[in-house]
Each structure stands twice: as C-alpha cells, then as structure tokens.
PDB file of N, CA and C in Angstrom:
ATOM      1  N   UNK A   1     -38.152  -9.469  16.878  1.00  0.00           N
ATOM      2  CA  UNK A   1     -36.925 -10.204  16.672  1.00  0.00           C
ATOM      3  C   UNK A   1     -37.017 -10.937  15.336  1.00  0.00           C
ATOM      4  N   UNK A   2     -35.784 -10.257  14.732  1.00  0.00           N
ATOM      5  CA  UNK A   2     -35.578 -11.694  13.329  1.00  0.00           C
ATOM      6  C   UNK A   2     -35.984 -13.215  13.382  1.00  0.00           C
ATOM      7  N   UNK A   3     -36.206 -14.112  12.195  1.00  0.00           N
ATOM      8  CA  UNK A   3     -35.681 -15.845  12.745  1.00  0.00           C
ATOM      9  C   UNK A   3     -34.867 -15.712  11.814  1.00  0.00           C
ATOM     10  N   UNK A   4     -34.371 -16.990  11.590  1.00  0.00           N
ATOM     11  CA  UNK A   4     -32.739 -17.206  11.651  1.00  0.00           C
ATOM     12  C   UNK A   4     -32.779 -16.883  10.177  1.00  0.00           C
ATOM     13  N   UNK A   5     -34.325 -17.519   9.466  1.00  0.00           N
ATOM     14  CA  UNK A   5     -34.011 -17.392   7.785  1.00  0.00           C
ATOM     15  C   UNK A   5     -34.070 -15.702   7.288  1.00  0.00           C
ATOM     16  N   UNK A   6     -34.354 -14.967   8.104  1.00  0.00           N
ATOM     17  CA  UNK A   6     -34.643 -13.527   7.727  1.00  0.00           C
ATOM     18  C   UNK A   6     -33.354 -13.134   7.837  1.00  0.00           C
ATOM     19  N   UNK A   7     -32.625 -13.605   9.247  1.00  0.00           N
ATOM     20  CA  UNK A   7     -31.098 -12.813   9.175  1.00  0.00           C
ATOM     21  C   UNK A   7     -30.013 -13.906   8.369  1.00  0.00           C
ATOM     22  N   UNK A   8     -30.505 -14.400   7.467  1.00  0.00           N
ATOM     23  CA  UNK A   8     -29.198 -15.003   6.259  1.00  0.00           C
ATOM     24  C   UNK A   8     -30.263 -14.526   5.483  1.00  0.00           C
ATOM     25  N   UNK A   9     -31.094 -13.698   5.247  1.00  0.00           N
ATOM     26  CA  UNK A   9     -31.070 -12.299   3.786  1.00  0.00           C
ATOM     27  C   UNK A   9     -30.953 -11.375   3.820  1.00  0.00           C
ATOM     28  N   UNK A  10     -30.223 -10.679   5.275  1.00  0.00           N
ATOM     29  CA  UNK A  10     -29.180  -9.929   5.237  1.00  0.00           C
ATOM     30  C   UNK A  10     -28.378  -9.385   4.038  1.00  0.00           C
ATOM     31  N   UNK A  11     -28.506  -8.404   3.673  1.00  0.00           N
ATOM     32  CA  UNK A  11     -27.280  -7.800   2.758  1.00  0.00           C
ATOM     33  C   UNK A  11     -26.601  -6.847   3.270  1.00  0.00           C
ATOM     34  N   UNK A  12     -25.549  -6.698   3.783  1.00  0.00           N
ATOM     35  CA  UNK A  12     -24.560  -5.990   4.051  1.00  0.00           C
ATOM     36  C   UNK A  12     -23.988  -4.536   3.207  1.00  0.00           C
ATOM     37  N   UNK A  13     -23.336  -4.455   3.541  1.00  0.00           N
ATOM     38  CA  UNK A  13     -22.504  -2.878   2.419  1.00  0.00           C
ATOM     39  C   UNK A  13     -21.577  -3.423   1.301  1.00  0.00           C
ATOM     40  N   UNK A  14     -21.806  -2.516   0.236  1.00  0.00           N
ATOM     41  CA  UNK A  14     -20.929  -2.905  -0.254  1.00  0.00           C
ATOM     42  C   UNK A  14     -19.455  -2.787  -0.103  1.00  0.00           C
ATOM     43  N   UNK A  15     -18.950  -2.408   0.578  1.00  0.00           N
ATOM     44  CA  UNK A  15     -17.578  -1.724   0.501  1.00  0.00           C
ATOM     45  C   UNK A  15     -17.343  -1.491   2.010  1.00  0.00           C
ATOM     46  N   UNK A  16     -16.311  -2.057   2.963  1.00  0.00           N
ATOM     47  CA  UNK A  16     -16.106  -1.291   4.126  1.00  0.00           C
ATOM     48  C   UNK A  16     -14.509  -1.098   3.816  1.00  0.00           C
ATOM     49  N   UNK A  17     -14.378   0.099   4.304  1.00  0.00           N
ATOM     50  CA  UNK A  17     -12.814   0.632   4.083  1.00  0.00           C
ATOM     51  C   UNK A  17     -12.489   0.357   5.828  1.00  0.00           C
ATOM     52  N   UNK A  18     -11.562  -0.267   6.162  1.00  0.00           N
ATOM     53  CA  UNK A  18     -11.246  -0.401   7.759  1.00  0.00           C
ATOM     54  C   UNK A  18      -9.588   0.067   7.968  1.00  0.00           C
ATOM     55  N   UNK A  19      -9.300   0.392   9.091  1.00  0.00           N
ATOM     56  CA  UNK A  19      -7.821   0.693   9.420  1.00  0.00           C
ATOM     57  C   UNK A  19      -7.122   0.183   8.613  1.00  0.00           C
ATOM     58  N   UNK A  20      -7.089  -1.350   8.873  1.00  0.00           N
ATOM     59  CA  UNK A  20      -5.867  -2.123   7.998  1.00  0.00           C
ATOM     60  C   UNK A  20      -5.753  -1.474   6.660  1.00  0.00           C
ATOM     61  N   UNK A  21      -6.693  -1.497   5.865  1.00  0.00           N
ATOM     62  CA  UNK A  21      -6.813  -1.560   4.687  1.00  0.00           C
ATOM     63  C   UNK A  21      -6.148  -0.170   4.475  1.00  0.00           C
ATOM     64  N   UNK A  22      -6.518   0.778   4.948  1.00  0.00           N
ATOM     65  CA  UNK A  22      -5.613   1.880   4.949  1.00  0.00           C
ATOM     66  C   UNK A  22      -4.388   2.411   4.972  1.00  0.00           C
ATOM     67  N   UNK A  23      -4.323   1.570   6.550  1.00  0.00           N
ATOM     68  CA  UNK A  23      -2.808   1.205   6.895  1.00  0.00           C
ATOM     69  C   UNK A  23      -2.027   0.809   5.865  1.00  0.00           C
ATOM     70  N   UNK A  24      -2.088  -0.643   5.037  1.00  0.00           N
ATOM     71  CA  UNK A  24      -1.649  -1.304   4.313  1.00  0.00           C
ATOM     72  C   UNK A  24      -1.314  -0.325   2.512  1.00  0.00           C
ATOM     73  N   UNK A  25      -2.350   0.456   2.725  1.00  0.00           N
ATOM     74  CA  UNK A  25      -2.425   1.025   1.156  1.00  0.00           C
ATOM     75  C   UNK A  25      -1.318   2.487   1.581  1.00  0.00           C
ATOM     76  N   UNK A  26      -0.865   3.032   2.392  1.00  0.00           N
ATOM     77  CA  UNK A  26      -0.036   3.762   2.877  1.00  0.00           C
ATOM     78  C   UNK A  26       1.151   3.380   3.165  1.00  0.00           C
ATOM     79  N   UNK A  27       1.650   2.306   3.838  1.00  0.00           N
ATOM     80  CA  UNK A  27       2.863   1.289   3.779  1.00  0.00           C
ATOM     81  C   UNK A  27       2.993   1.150   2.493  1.00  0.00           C
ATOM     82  N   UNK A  28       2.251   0.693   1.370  1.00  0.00           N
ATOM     83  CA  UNK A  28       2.394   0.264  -0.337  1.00  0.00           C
ATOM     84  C   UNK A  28       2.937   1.607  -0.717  1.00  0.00           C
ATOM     85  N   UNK A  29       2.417   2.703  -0.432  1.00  0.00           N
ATOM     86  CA  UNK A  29       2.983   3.949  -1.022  1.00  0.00           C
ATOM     87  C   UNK A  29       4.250   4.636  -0.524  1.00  0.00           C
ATOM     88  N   UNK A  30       4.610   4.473   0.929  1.00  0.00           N
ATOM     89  CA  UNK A  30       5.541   4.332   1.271  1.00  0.00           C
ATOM     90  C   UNK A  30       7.006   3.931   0.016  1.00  0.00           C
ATOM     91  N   UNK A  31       6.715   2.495   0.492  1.00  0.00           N
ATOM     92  CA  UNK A  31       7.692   1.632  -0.120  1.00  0.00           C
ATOM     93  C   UNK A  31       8.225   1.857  -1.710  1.00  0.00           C
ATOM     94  N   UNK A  32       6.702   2.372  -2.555  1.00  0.00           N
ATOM     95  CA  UNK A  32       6.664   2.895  -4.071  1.00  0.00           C
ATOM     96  C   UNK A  32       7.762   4.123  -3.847  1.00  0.00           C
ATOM     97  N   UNK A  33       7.658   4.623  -2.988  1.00  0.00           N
ATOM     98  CA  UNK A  33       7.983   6.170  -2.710  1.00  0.00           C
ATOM     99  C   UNK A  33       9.876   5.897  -2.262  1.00  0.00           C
ATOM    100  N   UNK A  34      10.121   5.063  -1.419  1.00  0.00           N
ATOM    101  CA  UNK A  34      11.503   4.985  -1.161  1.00  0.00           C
ATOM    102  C   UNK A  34      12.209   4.158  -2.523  1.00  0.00           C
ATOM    103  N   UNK A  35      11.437   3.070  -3.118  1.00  0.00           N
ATOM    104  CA  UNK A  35      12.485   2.839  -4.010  1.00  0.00           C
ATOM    105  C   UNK A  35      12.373   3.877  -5.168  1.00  0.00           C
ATOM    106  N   UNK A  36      11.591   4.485  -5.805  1.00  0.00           N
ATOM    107  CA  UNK A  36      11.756   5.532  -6.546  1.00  0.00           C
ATOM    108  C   UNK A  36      12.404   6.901  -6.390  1.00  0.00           C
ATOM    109  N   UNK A  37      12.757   6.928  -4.584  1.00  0.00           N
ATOM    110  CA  UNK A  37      14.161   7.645  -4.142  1.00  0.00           C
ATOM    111  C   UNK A  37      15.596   6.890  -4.290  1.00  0.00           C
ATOM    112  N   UNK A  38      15.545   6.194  -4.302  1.00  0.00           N
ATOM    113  CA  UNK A  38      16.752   5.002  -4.229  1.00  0.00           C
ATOM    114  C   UNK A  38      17.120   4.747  -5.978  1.00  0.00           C
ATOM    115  N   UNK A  39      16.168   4.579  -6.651  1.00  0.00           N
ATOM    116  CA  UNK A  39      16.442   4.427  -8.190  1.00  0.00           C
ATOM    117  C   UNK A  39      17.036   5.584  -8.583  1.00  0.00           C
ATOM    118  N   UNK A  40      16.219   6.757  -8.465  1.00  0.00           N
ATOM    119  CA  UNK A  40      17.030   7.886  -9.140  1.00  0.00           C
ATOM    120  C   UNK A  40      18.140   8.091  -8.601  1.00  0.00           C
ATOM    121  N   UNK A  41      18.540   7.814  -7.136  1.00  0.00           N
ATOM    122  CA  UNK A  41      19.804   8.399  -6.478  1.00  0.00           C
ATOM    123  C   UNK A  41      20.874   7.464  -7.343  1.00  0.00           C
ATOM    124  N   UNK A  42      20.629   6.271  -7.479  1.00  0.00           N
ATOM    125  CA  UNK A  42      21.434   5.367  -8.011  1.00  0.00           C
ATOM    126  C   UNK A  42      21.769   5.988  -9.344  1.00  0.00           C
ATOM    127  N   UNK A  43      20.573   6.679 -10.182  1.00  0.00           N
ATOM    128  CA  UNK A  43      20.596   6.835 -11.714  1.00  0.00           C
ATOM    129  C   UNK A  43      21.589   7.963 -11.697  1.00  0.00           C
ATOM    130  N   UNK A  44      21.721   8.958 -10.674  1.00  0.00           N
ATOM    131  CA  UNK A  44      22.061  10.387 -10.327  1.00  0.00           C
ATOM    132  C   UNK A  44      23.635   9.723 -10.315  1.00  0.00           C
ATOM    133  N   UNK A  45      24.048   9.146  -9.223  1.00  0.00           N
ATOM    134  CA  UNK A  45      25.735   8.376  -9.024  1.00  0.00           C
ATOM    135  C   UNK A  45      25.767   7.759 -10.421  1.00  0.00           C
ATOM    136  N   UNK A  46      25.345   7.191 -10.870  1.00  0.00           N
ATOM    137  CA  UNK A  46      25.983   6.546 -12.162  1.00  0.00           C
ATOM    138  C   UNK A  46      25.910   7.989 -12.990  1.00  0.00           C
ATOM    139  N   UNK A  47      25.303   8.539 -13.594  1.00  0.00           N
ATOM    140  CA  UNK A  47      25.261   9.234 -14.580  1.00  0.00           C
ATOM    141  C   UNK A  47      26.551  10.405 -14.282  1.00  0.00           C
ATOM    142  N   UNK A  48      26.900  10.769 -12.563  1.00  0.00           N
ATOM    143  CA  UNK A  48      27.923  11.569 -12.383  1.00  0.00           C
ATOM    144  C   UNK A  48      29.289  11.186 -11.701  1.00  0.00           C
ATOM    145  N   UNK A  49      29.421   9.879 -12.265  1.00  0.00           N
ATOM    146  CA  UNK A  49      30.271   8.872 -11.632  1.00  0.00           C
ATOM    147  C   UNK A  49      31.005   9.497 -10.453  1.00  0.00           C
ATOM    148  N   UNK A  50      29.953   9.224  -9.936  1.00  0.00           N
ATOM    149  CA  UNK A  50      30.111   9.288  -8.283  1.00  0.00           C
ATOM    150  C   UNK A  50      29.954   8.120  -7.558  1.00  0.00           C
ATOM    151  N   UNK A  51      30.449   7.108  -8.078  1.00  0.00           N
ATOM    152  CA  UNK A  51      30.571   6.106  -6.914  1.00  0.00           C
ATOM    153  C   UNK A  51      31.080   5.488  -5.604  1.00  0.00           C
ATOM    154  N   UNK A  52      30.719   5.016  -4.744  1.00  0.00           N
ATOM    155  CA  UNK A  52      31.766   4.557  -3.526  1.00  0.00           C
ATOM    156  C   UNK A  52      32.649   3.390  -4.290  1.00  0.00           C
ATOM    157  N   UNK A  53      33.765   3.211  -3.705  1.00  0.00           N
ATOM    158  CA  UNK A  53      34.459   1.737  -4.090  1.00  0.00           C
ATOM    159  C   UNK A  53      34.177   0.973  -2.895  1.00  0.00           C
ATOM    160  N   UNK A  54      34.069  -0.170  -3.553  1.00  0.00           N
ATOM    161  CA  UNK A  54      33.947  -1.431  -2.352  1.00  0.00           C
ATOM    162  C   UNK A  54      35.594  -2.111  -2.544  1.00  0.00           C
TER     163      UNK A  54
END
C-alpha cells in the first residue's frame, strides 16, 4: 500500500478526452455548420431577390 506522500506524486495522463468533451466539440460543429447554411441561404435570397415580405 502507498502513504499518503507517495500518492500526491502521482502523475496522471496527460490528456483525457471524455464524452462531454466530445459531445460538446460536435454540438460546436453542428452550430458552425447550420449558420454557414443559413448565411449562404440568406446570401442566395439576396443575390436572387427572392425575398419574403413582412
């Protein structure tokens, strides 16, 4: 068995990749991904004045 001063010199990993982090970096690309559908559609209606009226 460790004592207590051996397990605080512990070094760990460098790097853990976990769900969230995944999760989260896929939601980010998502979101990159719909407004860069939404910009061009917008750029597409203006450029062929195709607009709705309000």
């Amino acid at each position: 068995m460790l004592s207590n001063e051996e397990l605080l010199n512990i070094k760990g990993g460098a790097l853990s990749i976990t769900g969230s982090l995944i999760n989260n970096v896929v939601q980010f690309y998502n979101k990159i991904f719909e407004f860069g559908q939404s910009l061009g559609s917008t750029i597409r209606r203006l450029s062929e004045n195709k607009l709705c009226k309000i």
